[in-house]
Protein backbone atom coordinates (compact mmCIF):
# COMPACT_ATOMS: atom_id res chain seq x y z
CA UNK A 1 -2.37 22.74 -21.18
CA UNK A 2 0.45 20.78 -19.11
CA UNK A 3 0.68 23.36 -16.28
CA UNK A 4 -2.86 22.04 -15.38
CA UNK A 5 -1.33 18.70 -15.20
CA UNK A 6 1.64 20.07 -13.86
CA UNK A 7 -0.77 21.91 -10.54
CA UNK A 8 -2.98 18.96 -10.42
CA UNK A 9 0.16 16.64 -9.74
CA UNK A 10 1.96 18.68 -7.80
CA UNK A 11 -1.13 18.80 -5.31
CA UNK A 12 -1.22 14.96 -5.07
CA UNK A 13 2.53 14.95 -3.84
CA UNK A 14 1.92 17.57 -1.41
CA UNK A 15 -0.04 16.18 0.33
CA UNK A 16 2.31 13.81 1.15
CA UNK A 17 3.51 15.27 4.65
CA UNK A 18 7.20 14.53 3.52
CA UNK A 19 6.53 16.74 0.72
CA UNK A 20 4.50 19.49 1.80
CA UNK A 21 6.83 21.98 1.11
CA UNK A 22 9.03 20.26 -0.73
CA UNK A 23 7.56 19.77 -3.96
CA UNK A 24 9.60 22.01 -6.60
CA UNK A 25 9.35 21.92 -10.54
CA UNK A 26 12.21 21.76 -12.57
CA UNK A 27 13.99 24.44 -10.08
CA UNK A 28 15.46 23.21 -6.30
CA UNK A 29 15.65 26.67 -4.87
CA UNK A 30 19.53 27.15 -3.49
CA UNK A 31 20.24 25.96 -0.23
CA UNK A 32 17.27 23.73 -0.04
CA UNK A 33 17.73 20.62 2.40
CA UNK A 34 17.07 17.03 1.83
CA UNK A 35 14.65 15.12 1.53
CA UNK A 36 12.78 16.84 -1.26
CA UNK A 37 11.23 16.36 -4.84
CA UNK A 38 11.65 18.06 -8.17
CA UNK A 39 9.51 16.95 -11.21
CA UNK A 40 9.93 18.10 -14.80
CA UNK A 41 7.07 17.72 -16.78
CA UNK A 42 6.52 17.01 -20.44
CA UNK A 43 3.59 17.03 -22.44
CA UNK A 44 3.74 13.32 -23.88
CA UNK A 45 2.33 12.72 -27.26
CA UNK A 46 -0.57 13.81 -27.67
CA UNK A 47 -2.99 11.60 -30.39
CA UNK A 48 -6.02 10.65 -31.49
CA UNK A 49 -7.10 6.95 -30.41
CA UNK A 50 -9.80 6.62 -33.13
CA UNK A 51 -11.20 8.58 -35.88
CA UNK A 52 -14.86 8.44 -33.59
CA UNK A 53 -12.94 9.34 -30.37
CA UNK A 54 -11.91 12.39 -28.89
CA UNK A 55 -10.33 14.96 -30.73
CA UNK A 56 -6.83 15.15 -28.80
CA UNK A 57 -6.10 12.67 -25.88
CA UNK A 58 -3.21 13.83 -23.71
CA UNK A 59 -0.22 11.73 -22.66
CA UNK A 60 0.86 13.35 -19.49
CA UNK A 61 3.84 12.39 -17.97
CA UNK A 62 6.66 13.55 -15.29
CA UNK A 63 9.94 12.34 -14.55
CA UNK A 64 10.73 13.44 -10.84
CA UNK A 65 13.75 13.31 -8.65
CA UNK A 66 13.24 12.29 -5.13
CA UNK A 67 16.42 13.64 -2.87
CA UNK A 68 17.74 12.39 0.12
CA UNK A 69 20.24 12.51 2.37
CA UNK A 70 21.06 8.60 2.23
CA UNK A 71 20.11 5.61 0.07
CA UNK A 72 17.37 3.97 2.99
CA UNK A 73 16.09 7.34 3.15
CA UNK A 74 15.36 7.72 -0.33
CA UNK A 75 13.81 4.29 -0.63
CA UNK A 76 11.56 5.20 2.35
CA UNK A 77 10.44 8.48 0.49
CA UNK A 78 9.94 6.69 -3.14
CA UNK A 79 7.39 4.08 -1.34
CA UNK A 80 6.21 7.10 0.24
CA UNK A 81 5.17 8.26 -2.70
CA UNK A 82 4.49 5.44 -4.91
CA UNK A 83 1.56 4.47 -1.90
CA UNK A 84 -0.32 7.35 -2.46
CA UNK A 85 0.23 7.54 -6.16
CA UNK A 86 -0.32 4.18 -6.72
CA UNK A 87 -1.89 2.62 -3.79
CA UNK A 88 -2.32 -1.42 -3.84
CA UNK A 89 -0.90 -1.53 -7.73
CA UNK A 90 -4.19 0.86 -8.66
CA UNK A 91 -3.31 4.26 -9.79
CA UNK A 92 -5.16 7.08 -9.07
CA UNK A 93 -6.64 9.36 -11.35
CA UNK A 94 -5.68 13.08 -11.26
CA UNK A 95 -8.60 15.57 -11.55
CA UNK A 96 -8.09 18.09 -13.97
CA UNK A 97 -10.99 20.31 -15.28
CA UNK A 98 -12.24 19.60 -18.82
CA UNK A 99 -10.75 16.42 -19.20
CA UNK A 100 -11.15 12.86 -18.35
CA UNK A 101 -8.35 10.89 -16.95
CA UNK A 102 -7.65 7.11 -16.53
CA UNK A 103 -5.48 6.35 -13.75
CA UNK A 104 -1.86 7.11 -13.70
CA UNK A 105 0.96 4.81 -13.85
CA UNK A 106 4.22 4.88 -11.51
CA UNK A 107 7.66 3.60 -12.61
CA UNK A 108 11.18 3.94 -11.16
CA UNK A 109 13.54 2.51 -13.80
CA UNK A 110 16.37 2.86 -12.69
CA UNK A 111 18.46 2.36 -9.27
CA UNK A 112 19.16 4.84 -6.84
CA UNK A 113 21.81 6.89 -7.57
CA UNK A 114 24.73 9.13 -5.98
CA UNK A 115 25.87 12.48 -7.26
CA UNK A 116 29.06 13.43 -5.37
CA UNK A 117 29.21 16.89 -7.68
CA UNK A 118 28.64 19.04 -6.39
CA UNK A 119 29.20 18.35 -2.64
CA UNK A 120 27.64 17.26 -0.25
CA UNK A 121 26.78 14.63 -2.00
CA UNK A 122 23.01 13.53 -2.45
CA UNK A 123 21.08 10.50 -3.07
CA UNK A 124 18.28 10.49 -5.47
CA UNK A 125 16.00 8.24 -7.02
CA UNK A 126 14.16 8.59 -10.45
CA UNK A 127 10.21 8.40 -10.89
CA UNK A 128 8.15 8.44 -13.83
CA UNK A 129 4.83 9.24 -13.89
CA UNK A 130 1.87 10.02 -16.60
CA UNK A 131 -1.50 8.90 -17.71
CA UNK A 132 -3.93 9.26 -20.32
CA UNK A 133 -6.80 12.20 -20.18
CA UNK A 134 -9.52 12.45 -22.79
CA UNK A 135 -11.34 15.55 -23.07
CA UNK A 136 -14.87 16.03 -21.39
């Protein structure tokens, strides 16, 4: 079931006009120009809160890769995205069919970074995203 999760994210970034139609999974087609975004998805751990709850609750989650061409222009992109996935410190909460979701949760853990290999070089920064979804 995470290519559900994986289309109903996907739409959220695109509509993002920086990301319209740049919004790749796991793949950067060659010769693709900055700025763009790849995510690779997982499926989380899946579990079961309580012995009365639902039968499987999903654990989402994403880590993505936004690319740019310099470090200002990667920040601008990453609060680009973290405002419409997390506006004002709320998540929002991805629709998928059959399931419930809680609202989604936005990290970037770690600094923005420079690859230099291969050239040109590129600036990216790493994002995290998942939430929780019960089934309906």
């Amino acid at each position: 079931m995470s290519r559900i999760h994986t289309q109903a994210l996907k739409a959220l970034i695109e509509a993002i006009p920086a990301f319209a139609s740049k919004t790749f999974i796991s793949i950067v087609p060659a010769g693709t120009e900055s700025p763009y975004i790849v995510l690779h998805p997982a499926n989380g751990t899946n579990s079961q809160e309580r012995v009365t709850g639902p039968r499987v609750t999903k654990h989402p989650r994403f880590t993505g890769h936004i690319v740019g061409v310099t470090a200002d222009q990667t920040q601008l992109l990453t609060d680009l995205l973290e405002g419409a996935l997390f506006p004002g410190g709320r998540g929002v909460v991805v629709s998928v069919v059959g399931e419930s979701a809680k609202p989604l949760w936005f990290e970037s853990p770690v600094p923005v970074q420079v690859s230099t290999d291969p050239l040109p070089q590129i600036v990216f920064q790493v994002v995290e995203v998942g939430w929780r979804s019960d089934p309906t």
